[in-house]
PDB file of N, CA and C in Angstrom:
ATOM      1  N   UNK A   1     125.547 -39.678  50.564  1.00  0.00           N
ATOM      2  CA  UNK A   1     126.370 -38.681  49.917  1.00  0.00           C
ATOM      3  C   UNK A   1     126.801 -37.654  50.967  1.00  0.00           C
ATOM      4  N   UNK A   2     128.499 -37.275  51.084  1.00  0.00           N
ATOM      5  CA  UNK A   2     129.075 -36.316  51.937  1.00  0.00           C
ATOM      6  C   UNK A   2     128.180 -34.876  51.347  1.00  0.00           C
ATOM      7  N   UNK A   3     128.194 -33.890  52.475  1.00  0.00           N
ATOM      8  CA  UNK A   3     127.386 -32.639  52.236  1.00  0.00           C
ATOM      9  C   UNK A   3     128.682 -31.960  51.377  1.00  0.00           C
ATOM     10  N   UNK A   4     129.569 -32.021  51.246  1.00  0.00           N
ATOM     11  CA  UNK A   4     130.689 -31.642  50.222  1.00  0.00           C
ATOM     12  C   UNK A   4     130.494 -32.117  48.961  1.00  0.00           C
ATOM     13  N   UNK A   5     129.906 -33.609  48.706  1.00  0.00           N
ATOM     14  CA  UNK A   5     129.868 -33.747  47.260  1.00  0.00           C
ATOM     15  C   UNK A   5     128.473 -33.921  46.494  1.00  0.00           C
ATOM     16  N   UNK A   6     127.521 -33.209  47.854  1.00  0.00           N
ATOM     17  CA  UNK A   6     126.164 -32.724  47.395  1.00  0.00           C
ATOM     18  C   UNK A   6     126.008 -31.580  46.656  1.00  0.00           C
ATOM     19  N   UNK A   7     126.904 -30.306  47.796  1.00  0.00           N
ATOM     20  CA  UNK A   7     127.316 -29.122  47.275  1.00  0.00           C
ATOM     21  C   UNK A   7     127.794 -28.830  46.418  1.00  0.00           C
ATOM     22  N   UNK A   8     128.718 -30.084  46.057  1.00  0.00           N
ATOM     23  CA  UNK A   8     129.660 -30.040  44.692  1.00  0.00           C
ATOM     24  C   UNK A   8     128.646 -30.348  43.550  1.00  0.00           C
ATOM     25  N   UNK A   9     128.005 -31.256  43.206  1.00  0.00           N
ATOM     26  CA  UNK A   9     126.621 -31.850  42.274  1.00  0.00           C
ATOM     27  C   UNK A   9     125.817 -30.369  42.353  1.00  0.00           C
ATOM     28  N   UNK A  10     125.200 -29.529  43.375  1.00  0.00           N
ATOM     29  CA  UNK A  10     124.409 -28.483  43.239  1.00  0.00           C
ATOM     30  C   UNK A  10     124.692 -27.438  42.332  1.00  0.00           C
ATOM     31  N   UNK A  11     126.305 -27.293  42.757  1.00  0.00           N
ATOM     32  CA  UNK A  11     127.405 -26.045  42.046  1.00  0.00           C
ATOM     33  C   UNK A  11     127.324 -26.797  40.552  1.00  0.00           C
ATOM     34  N   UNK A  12     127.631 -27.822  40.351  1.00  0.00           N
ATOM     35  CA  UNK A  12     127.939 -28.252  38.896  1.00  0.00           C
ATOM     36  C   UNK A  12     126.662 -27.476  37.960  1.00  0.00           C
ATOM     37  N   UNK A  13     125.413 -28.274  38.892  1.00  0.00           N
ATOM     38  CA  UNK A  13     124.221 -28.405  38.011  1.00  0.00           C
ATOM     39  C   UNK A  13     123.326 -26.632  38.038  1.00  0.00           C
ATOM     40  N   UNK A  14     124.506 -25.425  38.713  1.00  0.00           N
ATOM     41  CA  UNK A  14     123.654 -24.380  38.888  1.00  0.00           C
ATOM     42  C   UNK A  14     125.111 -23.612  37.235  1.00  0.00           C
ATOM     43  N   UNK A  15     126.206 -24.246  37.114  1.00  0.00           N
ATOM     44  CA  UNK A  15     126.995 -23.834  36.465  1.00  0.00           C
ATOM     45  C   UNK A  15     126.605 -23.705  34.905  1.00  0.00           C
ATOM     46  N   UNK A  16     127.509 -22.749  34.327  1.00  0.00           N
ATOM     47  CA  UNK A  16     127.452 -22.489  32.697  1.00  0.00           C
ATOM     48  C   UNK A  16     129.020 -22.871  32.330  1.00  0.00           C
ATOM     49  N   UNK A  17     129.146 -24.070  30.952  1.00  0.00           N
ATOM     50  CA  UNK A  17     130.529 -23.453  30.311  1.00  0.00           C
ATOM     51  C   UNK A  17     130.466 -22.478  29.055  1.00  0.00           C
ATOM     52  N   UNK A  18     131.368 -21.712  29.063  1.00  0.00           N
ATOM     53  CA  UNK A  18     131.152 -20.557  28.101  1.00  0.00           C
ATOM     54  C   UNK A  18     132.302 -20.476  27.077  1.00  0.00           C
ATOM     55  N   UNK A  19     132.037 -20.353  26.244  1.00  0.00           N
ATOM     56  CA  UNK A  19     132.947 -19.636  25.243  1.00  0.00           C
ATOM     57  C   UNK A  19     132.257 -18.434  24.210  1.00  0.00           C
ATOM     58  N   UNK A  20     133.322 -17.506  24.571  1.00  0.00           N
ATOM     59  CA  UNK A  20     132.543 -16.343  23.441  1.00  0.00           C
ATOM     60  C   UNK A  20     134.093 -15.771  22.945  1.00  0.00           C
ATOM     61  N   UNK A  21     134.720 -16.106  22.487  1.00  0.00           N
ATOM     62  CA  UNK A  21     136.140 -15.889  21.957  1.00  0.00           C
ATOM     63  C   UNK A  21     135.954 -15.600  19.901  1.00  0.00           C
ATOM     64  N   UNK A  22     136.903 -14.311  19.911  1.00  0.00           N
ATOM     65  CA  UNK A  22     136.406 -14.545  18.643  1.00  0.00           C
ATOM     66  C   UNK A  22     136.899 -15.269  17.730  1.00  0.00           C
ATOM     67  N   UNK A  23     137.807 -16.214  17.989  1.00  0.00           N
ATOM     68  CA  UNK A  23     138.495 -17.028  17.122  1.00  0.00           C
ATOM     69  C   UNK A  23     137.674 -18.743  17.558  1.00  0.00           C
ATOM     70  N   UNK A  24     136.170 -18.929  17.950  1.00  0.00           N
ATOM     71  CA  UNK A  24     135.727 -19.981  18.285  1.00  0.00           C
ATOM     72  C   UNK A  24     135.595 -20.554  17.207  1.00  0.00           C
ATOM     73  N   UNK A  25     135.001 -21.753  17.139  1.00  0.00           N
ATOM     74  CA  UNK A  25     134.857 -22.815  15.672  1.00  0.00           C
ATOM     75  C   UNK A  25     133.851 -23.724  16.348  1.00  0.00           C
ATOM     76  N   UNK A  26     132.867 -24.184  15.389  1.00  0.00           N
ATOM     77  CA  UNK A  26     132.473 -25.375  15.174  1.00  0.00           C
ATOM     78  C   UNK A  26     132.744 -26.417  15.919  1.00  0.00           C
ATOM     79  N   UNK A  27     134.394 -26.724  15.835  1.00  0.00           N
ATOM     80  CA  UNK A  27     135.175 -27.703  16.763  1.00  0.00           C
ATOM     81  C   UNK A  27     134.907 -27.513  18.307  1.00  0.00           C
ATOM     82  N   UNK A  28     135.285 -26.186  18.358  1.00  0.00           N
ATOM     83  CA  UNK A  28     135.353 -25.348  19.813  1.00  0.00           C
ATOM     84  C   UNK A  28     134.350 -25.845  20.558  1.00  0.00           C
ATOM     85  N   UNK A  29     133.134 -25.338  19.684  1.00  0.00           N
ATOM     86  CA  UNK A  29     131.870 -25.580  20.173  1.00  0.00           C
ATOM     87  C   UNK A  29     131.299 -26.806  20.720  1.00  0.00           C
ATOM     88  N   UNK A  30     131.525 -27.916  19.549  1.00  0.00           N
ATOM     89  CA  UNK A  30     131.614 -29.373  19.829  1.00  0.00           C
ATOM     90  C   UNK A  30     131.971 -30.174  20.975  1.00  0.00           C
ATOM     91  N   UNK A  31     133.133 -29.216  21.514  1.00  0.00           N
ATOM     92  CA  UNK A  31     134.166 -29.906  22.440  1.00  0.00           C
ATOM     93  C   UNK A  31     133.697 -29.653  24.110  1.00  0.00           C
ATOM     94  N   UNK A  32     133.227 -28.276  23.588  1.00  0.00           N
ATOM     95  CA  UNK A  32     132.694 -27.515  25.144  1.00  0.00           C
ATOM     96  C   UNK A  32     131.114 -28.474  25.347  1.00  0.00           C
ATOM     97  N   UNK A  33     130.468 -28.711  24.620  1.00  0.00           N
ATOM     98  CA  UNK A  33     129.421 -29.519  24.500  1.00  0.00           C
ATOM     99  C   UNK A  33     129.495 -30.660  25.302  1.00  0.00           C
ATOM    100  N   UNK A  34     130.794 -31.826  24.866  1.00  0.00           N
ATOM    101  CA  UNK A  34     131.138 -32.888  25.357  1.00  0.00           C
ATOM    102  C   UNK A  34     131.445 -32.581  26.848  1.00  0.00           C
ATOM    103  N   UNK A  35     132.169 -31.338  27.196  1.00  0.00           N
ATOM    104  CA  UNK A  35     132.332 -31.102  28.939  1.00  0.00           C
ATOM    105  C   UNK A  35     131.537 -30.973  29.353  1.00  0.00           C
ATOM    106  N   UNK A  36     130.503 -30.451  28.701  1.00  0.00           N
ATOM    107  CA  UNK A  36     129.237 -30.312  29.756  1.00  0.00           C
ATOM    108  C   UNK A  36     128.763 -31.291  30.228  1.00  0.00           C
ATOM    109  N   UNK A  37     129.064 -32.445  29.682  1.00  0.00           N
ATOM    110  CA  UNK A  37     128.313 -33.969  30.313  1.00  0.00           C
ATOM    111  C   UNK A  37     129.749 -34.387  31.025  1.00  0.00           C
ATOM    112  N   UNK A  38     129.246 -34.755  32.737  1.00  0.00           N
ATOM    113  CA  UNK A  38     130.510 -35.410  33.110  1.00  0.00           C
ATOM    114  C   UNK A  38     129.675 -36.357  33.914  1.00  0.00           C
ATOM    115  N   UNK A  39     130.612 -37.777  34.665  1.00  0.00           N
ATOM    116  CA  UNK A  39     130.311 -38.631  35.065  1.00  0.00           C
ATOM    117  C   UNK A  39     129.038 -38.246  36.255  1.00  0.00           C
ATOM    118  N   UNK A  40     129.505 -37.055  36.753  1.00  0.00           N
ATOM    119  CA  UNK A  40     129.011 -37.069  38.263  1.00  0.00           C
ATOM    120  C   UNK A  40     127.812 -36.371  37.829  1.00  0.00           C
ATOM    121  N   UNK A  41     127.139 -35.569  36.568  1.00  0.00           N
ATOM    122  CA  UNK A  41     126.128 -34.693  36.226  1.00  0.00           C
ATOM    123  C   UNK A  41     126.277 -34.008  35.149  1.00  0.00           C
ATOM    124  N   UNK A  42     125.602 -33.348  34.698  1.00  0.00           N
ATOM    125  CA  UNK A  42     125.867 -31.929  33.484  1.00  0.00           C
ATOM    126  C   UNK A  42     125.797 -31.069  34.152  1.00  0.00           C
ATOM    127  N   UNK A  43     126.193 -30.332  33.142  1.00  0.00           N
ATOM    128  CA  UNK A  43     126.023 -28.586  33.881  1.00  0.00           C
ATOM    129  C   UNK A  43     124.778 -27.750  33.001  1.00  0.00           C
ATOM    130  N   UNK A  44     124.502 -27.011  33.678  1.00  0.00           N
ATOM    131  CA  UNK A  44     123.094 -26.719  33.716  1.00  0.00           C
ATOM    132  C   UNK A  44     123.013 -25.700  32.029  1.00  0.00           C
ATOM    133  N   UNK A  45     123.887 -25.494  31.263  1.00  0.00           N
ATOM    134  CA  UNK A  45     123.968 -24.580  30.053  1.00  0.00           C
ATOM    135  C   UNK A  45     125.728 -24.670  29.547  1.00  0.00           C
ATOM    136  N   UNK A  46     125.388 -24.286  28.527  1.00  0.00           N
ATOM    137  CA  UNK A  46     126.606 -24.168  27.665  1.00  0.00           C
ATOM    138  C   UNK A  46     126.696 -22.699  26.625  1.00  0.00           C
ATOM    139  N   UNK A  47     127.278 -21.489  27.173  1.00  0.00           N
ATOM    140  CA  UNK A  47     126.947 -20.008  26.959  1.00  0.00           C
ATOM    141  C   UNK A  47     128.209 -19.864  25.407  1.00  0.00           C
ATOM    142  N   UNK A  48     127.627 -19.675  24.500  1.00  0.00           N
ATOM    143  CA  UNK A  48     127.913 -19.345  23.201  1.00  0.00           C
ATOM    144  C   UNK A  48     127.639 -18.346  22.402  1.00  0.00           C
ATOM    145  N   UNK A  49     128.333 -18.172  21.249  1.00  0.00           N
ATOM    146  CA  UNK A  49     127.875 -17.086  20.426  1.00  0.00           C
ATOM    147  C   UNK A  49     126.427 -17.469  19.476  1.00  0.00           C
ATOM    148  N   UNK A  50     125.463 -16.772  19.088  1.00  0.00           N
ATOM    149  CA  UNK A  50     124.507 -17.096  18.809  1.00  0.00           C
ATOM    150  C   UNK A  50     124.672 -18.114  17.157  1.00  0.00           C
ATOM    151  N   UNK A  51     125.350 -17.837  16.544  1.00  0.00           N
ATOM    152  CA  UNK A  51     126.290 -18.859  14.906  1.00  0.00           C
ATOM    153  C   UNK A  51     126.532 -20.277  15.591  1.00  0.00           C
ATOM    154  N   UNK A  52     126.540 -20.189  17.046  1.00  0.00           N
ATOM    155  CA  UNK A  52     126.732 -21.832  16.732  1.00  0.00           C
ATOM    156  C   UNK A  52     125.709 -22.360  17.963  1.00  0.00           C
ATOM    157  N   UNK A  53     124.393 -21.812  17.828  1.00  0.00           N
ATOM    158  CA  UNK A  53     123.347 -22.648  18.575  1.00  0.00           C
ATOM    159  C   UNK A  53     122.958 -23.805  17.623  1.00  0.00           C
ATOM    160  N   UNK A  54     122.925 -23.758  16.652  1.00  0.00           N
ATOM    161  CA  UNK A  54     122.272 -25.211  15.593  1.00  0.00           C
ATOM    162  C   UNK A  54     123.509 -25.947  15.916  1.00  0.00           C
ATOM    163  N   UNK A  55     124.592 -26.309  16.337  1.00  0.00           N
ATOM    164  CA  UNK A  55     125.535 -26.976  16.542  1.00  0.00           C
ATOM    165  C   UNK A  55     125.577 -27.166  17.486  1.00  0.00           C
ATOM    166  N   UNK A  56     125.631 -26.694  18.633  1.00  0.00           N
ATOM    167  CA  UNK A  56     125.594 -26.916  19.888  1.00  0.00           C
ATOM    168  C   UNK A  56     124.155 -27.803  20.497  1.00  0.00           C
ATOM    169  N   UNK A  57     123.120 -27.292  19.382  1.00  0.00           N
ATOM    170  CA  UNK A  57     121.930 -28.129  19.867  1.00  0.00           C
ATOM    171  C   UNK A  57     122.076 -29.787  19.113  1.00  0.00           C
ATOM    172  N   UNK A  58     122.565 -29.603  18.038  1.00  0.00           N
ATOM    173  CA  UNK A  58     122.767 -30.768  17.248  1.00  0.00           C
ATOM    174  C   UNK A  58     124.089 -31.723  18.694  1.00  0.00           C
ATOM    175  N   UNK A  59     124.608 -31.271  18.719  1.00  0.00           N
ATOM    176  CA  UNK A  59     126.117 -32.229  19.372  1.00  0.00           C
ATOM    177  C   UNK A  59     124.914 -32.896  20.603  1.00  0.00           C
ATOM    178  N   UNK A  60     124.411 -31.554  21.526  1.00  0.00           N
ATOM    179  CA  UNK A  60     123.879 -32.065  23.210  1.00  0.00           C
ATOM    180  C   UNK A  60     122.659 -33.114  22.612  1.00  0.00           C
ATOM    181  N   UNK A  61     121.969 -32.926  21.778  1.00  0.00           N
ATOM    182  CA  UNK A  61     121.113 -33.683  21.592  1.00  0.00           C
ATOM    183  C   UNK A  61     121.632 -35.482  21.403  1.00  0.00           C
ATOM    184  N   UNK A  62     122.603 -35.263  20.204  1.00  0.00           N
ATOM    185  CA  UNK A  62     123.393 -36.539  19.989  1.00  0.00           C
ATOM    186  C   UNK A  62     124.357 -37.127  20.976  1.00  0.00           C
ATOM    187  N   UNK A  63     124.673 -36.901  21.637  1.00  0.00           N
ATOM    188  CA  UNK A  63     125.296 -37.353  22.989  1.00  0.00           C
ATOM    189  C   UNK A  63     124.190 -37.687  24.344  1.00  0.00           C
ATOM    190  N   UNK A  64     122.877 -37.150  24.040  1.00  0.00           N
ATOM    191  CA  UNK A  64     122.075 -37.427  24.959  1.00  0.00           C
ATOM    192  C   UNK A  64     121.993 -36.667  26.078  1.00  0.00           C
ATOM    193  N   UNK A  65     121.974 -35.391  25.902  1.00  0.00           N
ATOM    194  CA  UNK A  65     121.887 -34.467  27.110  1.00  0.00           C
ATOM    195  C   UNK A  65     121.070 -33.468  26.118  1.00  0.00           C
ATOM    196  N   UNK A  66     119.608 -33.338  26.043  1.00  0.00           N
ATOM    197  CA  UNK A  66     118.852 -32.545  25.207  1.00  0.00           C
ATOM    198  C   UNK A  66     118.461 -31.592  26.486  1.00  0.00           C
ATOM    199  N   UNK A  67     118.616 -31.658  27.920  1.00  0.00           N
ATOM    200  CA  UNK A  67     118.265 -30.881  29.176  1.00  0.00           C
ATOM    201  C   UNK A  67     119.480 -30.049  29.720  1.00  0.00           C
ATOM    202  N   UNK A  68     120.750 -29.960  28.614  1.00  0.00           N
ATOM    203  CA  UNK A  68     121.648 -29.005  29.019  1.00  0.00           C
ATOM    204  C   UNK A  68     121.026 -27.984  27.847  1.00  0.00           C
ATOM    205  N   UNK A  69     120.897 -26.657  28.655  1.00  0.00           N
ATOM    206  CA  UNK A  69     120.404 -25.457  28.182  1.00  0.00           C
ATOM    207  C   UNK A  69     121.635 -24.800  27.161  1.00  0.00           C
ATOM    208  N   UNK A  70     120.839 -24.196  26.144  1.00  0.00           N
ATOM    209  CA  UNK A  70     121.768 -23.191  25.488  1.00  0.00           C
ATOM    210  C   UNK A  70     121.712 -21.760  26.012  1.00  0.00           C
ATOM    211  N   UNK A  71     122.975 -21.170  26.032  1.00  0.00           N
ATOM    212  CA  UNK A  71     123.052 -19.648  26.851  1.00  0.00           C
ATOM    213  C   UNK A  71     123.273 -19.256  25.412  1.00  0.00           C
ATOM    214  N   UNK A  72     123.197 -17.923  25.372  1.00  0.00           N
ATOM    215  CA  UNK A  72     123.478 -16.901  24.183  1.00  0.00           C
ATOM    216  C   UNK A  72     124.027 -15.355  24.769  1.00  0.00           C
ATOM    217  N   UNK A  73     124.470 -14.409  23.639  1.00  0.00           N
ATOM    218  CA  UNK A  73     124.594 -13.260  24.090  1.00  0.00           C
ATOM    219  C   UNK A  73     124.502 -12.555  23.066  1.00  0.00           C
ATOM    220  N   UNK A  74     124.116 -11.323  22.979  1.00  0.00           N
ATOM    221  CA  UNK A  74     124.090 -10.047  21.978  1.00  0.00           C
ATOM    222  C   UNK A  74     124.893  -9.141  22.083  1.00  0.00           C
ATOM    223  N   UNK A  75     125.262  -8.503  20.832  1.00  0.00           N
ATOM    224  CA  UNK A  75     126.159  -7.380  21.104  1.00  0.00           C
ATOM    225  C   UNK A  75     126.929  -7.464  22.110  1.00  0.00           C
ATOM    226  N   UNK A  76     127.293  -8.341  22.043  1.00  0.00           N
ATOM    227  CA  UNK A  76     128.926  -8.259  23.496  1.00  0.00           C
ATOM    228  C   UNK A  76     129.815  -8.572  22.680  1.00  0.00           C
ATOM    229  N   UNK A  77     131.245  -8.357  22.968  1.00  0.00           N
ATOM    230  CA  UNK A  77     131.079  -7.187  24.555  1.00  0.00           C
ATOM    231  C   UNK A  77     130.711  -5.983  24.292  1.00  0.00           C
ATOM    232  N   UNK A  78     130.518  -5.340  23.184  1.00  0.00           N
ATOM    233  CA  UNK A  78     130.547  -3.767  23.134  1.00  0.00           C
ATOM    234  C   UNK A  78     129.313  -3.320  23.274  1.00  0.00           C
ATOM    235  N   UNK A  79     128.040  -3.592  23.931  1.00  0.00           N
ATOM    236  CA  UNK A  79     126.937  -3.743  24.330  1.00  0.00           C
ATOM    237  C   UNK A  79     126.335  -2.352  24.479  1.00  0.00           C
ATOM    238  N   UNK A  80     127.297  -1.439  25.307  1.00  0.00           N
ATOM    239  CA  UNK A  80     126.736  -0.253  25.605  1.00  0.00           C
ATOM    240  C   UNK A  80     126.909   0.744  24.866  1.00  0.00           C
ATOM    241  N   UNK A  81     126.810   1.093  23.723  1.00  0.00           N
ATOM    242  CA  UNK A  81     126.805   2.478  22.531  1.00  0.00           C
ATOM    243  C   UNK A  81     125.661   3.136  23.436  1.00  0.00           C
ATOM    244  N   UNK A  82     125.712   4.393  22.369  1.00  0.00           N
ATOM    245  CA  UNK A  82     124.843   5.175  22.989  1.00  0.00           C
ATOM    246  C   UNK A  82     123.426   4.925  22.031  1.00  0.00           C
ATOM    247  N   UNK A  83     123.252   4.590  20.824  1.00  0.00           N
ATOM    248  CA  UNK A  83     122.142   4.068  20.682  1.00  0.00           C
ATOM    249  C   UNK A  83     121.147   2.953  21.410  1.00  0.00           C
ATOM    250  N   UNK A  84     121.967   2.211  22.155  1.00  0.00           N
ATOM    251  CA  UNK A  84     121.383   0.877  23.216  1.00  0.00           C
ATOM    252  C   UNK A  84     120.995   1.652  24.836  1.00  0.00           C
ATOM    253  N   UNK A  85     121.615   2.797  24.509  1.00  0.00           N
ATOM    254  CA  UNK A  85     121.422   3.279  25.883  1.00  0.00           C
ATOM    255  C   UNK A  85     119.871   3.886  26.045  1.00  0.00           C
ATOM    256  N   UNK A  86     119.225   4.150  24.871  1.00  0.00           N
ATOM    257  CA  UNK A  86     117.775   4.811  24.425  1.00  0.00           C
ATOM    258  C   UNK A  86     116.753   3.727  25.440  1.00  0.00           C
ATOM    259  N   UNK A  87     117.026   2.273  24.749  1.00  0.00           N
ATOM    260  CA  UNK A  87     115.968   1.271  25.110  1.00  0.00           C
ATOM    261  C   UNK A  87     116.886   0.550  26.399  1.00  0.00           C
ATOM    262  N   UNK A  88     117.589   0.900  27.418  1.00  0.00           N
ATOM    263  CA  UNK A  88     118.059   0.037  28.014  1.00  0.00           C
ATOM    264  C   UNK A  88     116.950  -0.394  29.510  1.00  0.00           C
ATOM    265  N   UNK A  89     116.440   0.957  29.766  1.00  0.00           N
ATOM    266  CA  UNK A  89     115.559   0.887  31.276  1.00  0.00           C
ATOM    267  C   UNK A  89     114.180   0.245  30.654  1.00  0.00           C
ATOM    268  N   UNK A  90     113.366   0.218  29.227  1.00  0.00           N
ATOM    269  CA  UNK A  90     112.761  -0.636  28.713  1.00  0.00           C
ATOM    270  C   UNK A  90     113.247  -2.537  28.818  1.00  0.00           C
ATOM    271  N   UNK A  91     114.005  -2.201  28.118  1.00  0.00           N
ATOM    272  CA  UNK A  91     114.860  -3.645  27.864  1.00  0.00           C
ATOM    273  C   UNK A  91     115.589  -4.184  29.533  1.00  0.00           C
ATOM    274  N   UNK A  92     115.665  -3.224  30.148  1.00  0.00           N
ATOM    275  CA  UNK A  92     115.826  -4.397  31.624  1.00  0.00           C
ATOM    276  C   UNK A  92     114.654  -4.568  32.656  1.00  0.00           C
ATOM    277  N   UNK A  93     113.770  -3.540  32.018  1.00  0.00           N
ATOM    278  CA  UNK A  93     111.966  -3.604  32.900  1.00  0.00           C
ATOM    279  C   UNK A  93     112.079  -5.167  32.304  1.00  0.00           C
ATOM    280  N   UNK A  94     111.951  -5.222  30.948  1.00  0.00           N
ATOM    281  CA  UNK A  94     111.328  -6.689  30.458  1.00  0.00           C
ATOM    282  C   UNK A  94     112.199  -8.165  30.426  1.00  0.00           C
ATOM    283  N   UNK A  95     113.469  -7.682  30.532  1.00  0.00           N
ATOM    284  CA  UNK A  95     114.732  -8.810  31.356  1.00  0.00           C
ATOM    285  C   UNK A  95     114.079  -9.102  32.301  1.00  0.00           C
ATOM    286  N   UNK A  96     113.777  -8.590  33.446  1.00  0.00           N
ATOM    287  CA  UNK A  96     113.401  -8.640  34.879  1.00  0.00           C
ATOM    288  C   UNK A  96     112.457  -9.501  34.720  1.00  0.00           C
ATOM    289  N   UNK A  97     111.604  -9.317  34.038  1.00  0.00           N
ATOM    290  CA  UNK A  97     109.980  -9.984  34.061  1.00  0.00           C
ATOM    291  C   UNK A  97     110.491 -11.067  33.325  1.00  0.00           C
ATOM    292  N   UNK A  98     110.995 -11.352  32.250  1.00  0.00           N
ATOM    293  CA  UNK A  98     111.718 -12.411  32.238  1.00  0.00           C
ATOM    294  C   UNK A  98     112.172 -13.621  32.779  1.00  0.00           C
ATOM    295  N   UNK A  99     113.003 -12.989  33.654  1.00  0.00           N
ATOM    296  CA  UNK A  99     114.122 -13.563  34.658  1.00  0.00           C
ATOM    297  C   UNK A  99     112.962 -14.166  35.984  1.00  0.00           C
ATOM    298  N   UNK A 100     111.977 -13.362  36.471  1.00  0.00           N
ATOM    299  CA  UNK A 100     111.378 -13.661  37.641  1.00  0.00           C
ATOM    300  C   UNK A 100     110.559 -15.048  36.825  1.00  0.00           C
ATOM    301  N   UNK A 101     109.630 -15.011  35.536  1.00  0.00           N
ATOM    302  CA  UNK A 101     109.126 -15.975  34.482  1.00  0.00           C
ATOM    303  C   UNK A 101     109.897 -17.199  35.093  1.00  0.00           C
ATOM    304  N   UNK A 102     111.189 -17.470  34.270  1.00  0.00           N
ATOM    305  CA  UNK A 102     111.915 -18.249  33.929  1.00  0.00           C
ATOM    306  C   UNK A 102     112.589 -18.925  35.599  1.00  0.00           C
ATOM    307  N   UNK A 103     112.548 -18.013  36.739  1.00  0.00           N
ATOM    308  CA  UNK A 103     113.040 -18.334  38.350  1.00  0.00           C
ATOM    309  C   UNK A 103     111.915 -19.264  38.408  1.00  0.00           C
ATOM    310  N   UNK A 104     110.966 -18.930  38.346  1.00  0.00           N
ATOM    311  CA  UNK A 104     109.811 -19.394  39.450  1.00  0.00           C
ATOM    312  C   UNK A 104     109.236 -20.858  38.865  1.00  0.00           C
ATOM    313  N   UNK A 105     109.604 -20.612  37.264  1.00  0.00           N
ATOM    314  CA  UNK A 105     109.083 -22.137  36.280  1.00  0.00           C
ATOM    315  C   UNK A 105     109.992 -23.126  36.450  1.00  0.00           C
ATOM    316  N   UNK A 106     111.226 -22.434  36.485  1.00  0.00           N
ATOM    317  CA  UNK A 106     112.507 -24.084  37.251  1.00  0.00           C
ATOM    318  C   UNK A 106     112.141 -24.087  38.220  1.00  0.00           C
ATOM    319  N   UNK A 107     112.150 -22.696  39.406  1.00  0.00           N
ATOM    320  CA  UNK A 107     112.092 -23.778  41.097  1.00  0.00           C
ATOM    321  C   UNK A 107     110.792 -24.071  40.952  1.00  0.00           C
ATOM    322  N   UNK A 108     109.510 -24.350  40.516  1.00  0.00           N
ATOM    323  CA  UNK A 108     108.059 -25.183  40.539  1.00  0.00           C
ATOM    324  C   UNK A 108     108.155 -26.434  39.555  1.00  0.00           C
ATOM    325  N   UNK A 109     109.465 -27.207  39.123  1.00  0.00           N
ATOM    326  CA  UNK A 109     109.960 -28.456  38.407  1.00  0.00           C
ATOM    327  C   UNK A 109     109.919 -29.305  39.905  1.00  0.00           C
TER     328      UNK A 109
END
């Protein structure tokens, strides 16, 4: 394998496809599902609104990619009110610890 279409396989499999549009559907969802599986690899997640994780898990499962991850998001985009602003240096102490969790358990696969 050329170091170009190693790099290319690395990029795929470090990638997310996303949709967070507010006019998404069911369909939408379905469809972005099917891209995530391509000849050369999957991509490593498929980033959605949280209404269509039972669908999105239902499609990857039935197509046979149960190891493409579901992404999610909250309150976006309008995320930052000033009530969210109370718990935010809480809520990114425990993101962090999170995030380091979740680093260290994929790169030790």
């Amino acid at each position: 394998m050329t170091d170009l279409k190693a790099s290319s396989l690395r990029a795929l499999k470090l990638m997310d496809l996303t949709t967070l549009n507010d006019d998404d559907t069911n369909e939408k969802v379905i469809a972005l599902c099917h891209q995530a599986k391509t000849p050369v690899g999957n991509t490593a997640a498929v980033c959605i609104y949280p209404r269509f994780i039972p669908i999105a898990r239902k499609t990857l499962n039935e197509q046979g990619t149960p190891d493409i991850r579901i992404a999610t998001v909250t309150n976006f985009p309008h995320g930052m009110t000033i009530s969210t602003l109370r718990w935010r240096k809480p809520a990114r102490r425990s993101l962090t610890e999170q995030m380091k969790w979740t680093w260290s358990s994929r790169t030790a696969r």
